[in-house]
C-alpha atoms as a PDB file:
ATOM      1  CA  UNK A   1     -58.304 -57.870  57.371  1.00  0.00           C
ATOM      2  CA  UNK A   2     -60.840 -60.320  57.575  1.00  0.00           C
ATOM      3  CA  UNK A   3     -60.138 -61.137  61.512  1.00  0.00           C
ATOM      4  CA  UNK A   4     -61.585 -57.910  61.995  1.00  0.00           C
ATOM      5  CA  UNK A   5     -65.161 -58.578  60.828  1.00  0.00           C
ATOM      6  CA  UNK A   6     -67.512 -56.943  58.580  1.00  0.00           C
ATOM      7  CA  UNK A   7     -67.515 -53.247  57.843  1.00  0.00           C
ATOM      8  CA  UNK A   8     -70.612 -53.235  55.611  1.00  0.00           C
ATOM      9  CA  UNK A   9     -73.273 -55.708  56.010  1.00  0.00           C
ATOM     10  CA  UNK A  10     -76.196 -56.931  53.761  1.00  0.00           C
ATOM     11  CA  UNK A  11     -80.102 -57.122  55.669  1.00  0.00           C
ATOM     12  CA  UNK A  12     -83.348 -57.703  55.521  1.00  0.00           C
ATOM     13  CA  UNK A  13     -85.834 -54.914  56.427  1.00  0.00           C
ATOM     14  CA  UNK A  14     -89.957 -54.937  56.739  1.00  0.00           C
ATOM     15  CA  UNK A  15     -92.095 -51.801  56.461  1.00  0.00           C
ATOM     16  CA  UNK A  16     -95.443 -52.248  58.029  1.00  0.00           C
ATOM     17  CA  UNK A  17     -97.201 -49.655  55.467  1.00  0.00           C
ATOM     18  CA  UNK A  18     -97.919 -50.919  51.534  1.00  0.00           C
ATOM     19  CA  UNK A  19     -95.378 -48.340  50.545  1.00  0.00           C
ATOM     20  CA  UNK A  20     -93.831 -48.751  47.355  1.00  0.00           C
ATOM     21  CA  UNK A  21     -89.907 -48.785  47.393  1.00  0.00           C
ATOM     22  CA  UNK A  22     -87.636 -49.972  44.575  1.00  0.00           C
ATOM     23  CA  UNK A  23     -83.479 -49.387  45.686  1.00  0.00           C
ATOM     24  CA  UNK A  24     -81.048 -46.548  46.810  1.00  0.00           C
ATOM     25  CA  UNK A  25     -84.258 -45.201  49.763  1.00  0.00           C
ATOM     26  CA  UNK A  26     -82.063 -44.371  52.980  1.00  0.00           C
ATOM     27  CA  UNK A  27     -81.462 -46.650  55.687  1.00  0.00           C
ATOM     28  CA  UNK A  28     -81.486 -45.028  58.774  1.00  0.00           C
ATOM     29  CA  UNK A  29     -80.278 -46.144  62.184  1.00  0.00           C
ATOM     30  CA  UNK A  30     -80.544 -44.241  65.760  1.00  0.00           C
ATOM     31  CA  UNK A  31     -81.283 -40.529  63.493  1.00  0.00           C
ATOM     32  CA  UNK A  32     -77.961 -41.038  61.097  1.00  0.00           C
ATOM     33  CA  UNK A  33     -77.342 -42.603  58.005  1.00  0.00           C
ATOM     34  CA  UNK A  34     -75.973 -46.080  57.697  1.00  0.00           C
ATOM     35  CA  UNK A  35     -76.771 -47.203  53.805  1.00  0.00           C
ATOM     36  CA  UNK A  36     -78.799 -47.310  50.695  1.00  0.00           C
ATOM     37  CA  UNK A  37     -81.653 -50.323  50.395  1.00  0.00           C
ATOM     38  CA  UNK A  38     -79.995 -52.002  47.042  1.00  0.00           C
ATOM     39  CA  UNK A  39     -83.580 -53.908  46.083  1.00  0.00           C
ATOM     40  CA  UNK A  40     -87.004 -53.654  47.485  1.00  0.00           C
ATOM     41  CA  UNK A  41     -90.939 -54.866  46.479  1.00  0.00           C
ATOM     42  CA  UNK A  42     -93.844 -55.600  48.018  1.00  0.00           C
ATOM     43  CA  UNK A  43     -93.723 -59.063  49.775  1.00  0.00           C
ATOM     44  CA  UNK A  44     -97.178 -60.575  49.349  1.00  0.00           C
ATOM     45  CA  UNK A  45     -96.873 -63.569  51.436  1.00  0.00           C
ATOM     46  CA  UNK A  46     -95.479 -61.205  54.291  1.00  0.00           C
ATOM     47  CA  UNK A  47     -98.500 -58.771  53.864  1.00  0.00           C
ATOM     48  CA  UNK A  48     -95.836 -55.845  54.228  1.00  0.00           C
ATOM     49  CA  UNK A  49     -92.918 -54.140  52.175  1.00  0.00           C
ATOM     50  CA  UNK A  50     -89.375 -56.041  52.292  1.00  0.00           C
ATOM     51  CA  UNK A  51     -85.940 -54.136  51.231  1.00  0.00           C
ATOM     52  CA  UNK A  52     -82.483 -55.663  51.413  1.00  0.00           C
ATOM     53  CA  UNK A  53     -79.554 -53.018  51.541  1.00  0.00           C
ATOM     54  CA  UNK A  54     -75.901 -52.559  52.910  1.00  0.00           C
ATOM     55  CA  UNK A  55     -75.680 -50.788  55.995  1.00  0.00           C
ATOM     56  CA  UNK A  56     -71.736 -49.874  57.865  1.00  0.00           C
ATOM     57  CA  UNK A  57     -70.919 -47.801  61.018  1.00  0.00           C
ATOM     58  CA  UNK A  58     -70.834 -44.218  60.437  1.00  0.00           C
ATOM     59  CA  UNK A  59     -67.856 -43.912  63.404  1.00  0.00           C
ATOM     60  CA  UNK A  60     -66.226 -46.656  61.275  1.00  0.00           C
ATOM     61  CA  UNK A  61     -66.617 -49.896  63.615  1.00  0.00           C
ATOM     62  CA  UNK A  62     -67.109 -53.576  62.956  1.00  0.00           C
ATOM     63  CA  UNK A  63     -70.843 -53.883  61.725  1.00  0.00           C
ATOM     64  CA  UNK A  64     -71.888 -57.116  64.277  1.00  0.00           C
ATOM     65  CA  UNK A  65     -75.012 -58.733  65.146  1.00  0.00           C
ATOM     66  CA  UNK A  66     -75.183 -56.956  68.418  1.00  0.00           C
ATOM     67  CA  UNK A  67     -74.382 -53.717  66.640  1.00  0.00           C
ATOM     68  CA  UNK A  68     -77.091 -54.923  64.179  1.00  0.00           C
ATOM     69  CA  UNK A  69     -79.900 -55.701  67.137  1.00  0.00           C
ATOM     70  CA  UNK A  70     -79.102 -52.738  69.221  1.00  0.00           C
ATOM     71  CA  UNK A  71     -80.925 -49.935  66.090  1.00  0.00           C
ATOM     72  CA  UNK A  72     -83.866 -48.619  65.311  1.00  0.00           C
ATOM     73  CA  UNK A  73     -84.311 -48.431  62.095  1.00  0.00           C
ATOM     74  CA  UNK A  74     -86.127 -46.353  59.399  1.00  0.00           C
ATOM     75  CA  UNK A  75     -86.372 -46.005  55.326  1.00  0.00           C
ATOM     76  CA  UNK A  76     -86.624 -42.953  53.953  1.00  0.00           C
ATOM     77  CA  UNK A  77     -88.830 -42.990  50.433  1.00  0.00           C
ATOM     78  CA  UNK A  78     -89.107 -39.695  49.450  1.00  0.00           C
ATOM     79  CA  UNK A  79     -88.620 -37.716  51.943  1.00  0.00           C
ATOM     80  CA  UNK A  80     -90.805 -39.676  54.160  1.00  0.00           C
ATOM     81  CA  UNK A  81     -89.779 -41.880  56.848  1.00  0.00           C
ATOM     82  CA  UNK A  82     -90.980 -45.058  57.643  1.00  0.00           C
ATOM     83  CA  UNK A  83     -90.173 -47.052  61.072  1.00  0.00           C
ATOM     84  CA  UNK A  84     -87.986 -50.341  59.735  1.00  0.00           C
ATOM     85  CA  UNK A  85     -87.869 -53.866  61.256  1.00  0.00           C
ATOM     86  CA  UNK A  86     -84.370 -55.037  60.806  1.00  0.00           C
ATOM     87  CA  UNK A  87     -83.877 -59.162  59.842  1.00  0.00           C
ATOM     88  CA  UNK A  88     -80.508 -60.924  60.291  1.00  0.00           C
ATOM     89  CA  UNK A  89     -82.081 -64.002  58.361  1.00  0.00           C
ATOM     90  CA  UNK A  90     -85.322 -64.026  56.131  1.00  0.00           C
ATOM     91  CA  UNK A  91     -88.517 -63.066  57.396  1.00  0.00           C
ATOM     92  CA  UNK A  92     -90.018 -65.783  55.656  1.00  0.00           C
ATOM     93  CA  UNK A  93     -88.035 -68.053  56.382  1.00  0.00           C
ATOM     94  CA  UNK A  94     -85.617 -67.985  58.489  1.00  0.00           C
ATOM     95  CA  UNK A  95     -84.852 -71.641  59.436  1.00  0.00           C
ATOM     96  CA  UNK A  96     -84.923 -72.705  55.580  1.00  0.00           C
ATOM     97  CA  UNK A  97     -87.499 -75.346  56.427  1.00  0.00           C
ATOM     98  CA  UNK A  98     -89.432 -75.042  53.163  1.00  0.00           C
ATOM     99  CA  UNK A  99     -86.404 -75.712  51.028  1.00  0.00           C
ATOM    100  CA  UNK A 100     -86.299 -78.853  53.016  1.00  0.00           C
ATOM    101  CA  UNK A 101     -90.188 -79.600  52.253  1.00  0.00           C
ATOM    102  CA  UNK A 102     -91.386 -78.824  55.721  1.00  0.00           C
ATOM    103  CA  UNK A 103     -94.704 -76.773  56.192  1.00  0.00           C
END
């Protein structure tokens, strides 16, 4: 049920390196798989690649922020791994002040 919380969750992740990704690279967390990135580009005004994708608990838990926060994170393109920032809210901006017209 719903009172439980979220199984599979939808964030944000930033790769330092201009690498190219475009959907289903591997998401990574603590050395086992937790998802697929769904879409990904190149985010010019961040300077740095951004990927959105699903990610649940392998052991089957509740996917919370603190679950979220305590990761670390990588993408796999490739076979290649890349070290992953993980984003609850938008990297570029997270307090939604632009829709709002402040700069």
């Amino acid at each position: 049920p719903k009172a439980e919380g979220l199984f599979k969750r939808l964030l944000c992740f930033t790769i330092d390196e201009k690498v190219p990704m475009f959907g289903l690279e591997v998401i990574w967390r603590n050395g086992k798989i937790v998802g697929h990135i769904r879409r990904a580009d190149f985010a010019f005004t961040l300077n740095k690649t951004i990927a959105y994708g699903y990610i649940s608990d392998p052991d089957g838990g509740v996917v919370t922020p603190d679950f979220v926060k305590s990761g670390k994170y990588s993408l796999e393109r490739m076979g290649i791994i890349y070290p992953a920032k993980v984003h609850l809210k938008s990297p570029f901006d997270p307090n939604n002040k632009r829709v709002k017209g402040i700069y």
